[in-house]
N, C-alpha and C. Protein backbone atom coordinates (compact mmCIF):
# COMPACT_ATOMS: atom_id res chain seq x y z
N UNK A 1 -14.73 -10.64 -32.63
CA UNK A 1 -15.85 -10.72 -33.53
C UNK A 1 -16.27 -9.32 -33.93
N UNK A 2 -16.18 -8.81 -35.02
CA UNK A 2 -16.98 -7.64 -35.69
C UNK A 2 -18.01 -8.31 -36.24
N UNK A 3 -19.01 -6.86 -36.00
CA UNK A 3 -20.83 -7.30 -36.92
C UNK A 3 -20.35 -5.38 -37.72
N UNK A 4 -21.41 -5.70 -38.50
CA UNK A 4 -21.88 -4.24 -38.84
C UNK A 4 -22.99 -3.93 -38.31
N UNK A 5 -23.58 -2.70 -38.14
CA UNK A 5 -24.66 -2.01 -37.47
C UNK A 5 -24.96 -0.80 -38.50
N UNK A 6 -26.07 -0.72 -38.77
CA UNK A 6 -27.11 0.78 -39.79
C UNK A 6 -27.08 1.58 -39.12
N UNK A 7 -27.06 2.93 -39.12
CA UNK A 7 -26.49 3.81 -38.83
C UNK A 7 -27.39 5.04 -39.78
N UNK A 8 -27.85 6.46 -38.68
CA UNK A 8 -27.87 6.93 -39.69
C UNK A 8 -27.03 8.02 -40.64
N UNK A 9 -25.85 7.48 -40.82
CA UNK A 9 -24.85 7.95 -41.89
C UNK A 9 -24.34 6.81 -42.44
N UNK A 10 -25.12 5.68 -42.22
CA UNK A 10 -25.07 4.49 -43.38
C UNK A 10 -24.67 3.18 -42.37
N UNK A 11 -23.80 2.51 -43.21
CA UNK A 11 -23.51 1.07 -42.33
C UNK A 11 -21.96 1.42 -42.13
N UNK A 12 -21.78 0.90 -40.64
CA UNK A 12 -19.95 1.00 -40.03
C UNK A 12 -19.74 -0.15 -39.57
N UNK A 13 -19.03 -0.74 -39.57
CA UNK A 13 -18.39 -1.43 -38.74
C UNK A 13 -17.91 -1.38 -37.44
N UNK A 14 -18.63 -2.32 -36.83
CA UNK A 14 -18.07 -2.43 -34.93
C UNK A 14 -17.23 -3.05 -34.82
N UNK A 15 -16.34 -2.62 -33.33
CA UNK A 15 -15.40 -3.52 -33.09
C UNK A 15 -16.03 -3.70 -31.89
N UNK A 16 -15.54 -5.10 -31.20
CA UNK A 16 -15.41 -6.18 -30.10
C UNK A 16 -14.69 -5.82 -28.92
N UNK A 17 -14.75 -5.07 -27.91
CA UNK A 17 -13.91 -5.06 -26.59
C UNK A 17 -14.62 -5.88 -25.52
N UNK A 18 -13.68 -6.27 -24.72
CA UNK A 18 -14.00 -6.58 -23.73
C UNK A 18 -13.47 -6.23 -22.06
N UNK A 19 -14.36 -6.46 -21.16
CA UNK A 19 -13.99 -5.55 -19.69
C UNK A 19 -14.22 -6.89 -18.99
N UNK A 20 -13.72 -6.58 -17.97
CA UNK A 20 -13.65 -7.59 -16.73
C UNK A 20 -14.07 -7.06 -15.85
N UNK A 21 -15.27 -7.77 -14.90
CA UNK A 21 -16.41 -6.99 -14.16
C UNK A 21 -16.39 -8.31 -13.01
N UNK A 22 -16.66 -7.88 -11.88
CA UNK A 22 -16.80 -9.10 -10.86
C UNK A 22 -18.07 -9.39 -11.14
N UNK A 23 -17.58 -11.15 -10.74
CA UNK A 23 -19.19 -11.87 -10.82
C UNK A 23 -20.83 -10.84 -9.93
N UNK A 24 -20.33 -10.33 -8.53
CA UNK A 24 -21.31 -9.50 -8.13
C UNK A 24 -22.12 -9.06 -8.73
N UNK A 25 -20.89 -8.06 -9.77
CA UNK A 25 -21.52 -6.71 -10.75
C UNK A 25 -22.55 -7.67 -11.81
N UNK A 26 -21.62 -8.63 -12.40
CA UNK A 26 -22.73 -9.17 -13.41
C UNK A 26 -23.88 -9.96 -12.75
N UNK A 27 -24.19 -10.21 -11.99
CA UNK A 27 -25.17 -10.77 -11.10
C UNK A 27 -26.44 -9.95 -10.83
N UNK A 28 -25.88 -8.56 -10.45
CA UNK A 28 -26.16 -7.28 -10.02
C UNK A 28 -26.84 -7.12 -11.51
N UNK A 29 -26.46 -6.82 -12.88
CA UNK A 29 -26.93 -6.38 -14.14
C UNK A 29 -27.74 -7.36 -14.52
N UNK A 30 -27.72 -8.19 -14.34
CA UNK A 30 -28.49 -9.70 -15.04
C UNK A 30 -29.81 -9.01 -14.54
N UNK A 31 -30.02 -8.70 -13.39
CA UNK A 31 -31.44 -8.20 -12.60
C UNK A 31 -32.37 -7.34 -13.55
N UNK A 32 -31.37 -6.50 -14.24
CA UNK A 32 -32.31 -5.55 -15.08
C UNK A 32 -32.32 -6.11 -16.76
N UNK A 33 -33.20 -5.53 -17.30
CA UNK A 33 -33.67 -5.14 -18.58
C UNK A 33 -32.67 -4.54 -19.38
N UNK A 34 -31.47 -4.41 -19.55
CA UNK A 34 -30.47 -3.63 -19.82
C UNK A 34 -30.10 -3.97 -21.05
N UNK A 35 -30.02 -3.16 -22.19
CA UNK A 35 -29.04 -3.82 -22.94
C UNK A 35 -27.55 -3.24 -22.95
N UNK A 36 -27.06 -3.87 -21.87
CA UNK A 36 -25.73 -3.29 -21.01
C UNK A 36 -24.77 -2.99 -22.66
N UNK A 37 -24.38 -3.56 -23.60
CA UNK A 37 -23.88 -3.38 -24.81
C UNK A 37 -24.15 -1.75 -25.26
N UNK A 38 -24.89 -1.65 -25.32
CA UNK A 38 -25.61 -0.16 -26.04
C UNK A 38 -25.48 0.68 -25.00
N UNK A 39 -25.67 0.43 -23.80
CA UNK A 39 -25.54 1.29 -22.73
C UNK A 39 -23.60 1.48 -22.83
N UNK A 40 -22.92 1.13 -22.37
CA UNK A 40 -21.69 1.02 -22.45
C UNK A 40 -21.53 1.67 -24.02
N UNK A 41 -21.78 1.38 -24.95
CA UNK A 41 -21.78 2.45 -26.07
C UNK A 41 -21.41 3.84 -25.99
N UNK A 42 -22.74 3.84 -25.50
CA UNK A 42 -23.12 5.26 -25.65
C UNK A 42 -22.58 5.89 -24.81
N UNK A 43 -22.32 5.68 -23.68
CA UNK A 43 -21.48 6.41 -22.50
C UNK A 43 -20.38 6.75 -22.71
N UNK A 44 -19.55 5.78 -23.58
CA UNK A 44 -17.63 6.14 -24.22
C UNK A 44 -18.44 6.97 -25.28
N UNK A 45 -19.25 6.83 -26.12
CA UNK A 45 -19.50 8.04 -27.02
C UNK A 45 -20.04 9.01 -26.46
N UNK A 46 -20.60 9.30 -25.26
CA UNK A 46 -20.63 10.75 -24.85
C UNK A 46 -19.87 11.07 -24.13
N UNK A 47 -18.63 10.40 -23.33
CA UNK A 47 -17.66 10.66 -22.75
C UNK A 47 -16.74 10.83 -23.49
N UNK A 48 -16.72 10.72 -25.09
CA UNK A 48 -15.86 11.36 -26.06
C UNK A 48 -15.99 12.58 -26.70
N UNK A 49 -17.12 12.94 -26.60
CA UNK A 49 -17.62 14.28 -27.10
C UNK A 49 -17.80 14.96 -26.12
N UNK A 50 -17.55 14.67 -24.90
CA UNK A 50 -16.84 15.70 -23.60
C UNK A 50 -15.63 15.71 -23.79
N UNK A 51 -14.68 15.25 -24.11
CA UNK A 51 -13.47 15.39 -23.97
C UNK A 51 -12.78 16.23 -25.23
N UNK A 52 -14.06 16.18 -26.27
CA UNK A 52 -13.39 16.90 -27.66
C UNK A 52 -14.03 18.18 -27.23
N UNK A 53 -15.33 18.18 -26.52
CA UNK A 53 -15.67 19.57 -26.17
C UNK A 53 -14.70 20.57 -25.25
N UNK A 54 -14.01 19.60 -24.44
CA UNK A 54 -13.56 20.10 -23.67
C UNK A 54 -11.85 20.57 -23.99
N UNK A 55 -11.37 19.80 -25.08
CA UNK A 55 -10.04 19.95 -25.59
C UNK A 55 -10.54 21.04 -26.44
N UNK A 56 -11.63 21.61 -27.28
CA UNK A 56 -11.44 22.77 -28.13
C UNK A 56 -11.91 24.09 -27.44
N UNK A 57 -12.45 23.92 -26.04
CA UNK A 57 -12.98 24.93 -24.76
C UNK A 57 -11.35 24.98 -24.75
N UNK A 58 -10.88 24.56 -24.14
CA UNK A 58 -9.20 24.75 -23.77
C UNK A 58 -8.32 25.20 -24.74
N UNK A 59 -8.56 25.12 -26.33
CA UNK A 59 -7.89 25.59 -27.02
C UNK A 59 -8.19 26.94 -26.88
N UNK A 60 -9.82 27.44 -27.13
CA UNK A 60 -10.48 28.79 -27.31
C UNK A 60 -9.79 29.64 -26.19
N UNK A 61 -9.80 28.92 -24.90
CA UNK A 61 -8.79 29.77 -24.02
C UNK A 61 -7.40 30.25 -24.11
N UNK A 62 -6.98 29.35 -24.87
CA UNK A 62 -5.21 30.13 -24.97
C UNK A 62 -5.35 30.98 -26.48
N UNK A 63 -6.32 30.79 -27.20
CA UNK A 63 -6.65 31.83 -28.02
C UNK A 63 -6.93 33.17 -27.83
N UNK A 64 -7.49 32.85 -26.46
CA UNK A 64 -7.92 34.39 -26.10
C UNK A 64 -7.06 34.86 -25.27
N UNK A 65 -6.29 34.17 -24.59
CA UNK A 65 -5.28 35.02 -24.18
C UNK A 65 -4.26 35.53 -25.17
N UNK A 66 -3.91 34.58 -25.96
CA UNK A 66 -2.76 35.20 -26.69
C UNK A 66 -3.08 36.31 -27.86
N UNK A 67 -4.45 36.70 -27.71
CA UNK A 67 -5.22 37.54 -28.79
C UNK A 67 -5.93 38.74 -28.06
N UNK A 68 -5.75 38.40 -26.87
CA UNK A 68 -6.28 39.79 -25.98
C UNK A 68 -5.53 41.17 -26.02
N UNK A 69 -6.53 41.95 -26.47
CA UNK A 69 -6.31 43.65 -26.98
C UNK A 69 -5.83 43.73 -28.14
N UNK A 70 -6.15 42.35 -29.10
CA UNK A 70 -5.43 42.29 -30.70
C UNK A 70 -7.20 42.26 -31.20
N UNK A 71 -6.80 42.77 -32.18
CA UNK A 71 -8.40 43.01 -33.58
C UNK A 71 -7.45 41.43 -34.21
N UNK A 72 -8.09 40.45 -34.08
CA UNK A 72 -8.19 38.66 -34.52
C UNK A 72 -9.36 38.28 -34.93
N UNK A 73 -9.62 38.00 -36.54
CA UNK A 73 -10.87 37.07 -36.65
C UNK A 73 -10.79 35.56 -36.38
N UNK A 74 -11.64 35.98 -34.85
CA UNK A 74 -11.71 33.78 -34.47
C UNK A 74 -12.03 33.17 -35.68
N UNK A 75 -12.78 33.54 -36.46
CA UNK A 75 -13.79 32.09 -36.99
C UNK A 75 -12.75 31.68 -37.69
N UNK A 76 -11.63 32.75 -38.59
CA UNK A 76 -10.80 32.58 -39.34
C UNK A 76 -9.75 31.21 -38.40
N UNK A 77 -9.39 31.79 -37.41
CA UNK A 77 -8.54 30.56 -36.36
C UNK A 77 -9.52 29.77 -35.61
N UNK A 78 -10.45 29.58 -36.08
CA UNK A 78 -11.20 28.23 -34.96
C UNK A 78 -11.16 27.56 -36.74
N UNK A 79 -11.47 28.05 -37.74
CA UNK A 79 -11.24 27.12 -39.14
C UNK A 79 -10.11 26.48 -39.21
N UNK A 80 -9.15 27.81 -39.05
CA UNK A 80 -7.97 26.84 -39.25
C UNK A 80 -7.00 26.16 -38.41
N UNK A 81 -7.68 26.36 -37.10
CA UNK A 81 -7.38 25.11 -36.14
C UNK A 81 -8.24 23.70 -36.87
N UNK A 82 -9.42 23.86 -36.57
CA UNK A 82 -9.86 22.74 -37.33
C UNK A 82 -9.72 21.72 -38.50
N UNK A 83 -8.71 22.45 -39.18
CA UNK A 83 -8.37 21.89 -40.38
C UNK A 83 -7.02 21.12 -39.90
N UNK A 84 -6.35 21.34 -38.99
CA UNK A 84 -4.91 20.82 -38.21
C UNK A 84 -5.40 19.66 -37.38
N UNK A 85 -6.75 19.55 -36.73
CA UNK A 85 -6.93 18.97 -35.92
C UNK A 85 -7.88 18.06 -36.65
C-alpha cells in the first residue's frame, strides 16, 4: 500500500515495508503512546544521514592524504566529488 504524505518540499510518495517483531515486542509497544510508524521513520532517516555523513568524512580523509604538502583547492574537489556522487 502507498499513501502520499505533505512535506515541506511538497507532496512524495511513501512506500510500505514491513518487519517482523515478536509478539512480546508488540505487546511491549502497544503500552505506549507511540506512533511507532513515524518513529521507525525517522530513525532510518537519521541513520541515513549518518552514513552519508560519514561516507563524505571518509572521502575528506583520503583527500587529505593524497593532497598533503600539495597547494589543492578542496572546495574545487569536494564540488566535484559531489557532482560524481
Amino acid at each position: 500500500m502507498s499513501y502520499y504524505i505533505k512535506s515541506g518540499e511538497g507532496v512524495k510518495m511513501s512506500e510500505t515495508i514491513g518487519i517482523k517483531i515478536s509478539k512480546d515486542l508488540r505487546e511491549e509497544m502497544a503500552k505506549f503512546e507511540v506512533d511507532w510508524s513515524e518513529y521507525l521513520s525517522e530513525s532510518i532517516d537519521d541513520k541515513l544521514k549518518e552514513l552519508k555523513r560519514r561516507k563524505i568524512a571518509e572521502h575528506m580523509d583520503s583527500i587529505r592524504k593524497k593532497t598533503a604538502g600539495k597547494n589543492i583547492n578542496m572546495a574545487k574537489e569536494i564540488i566535484e566529488w559531489r557532482k560524481k556522487h
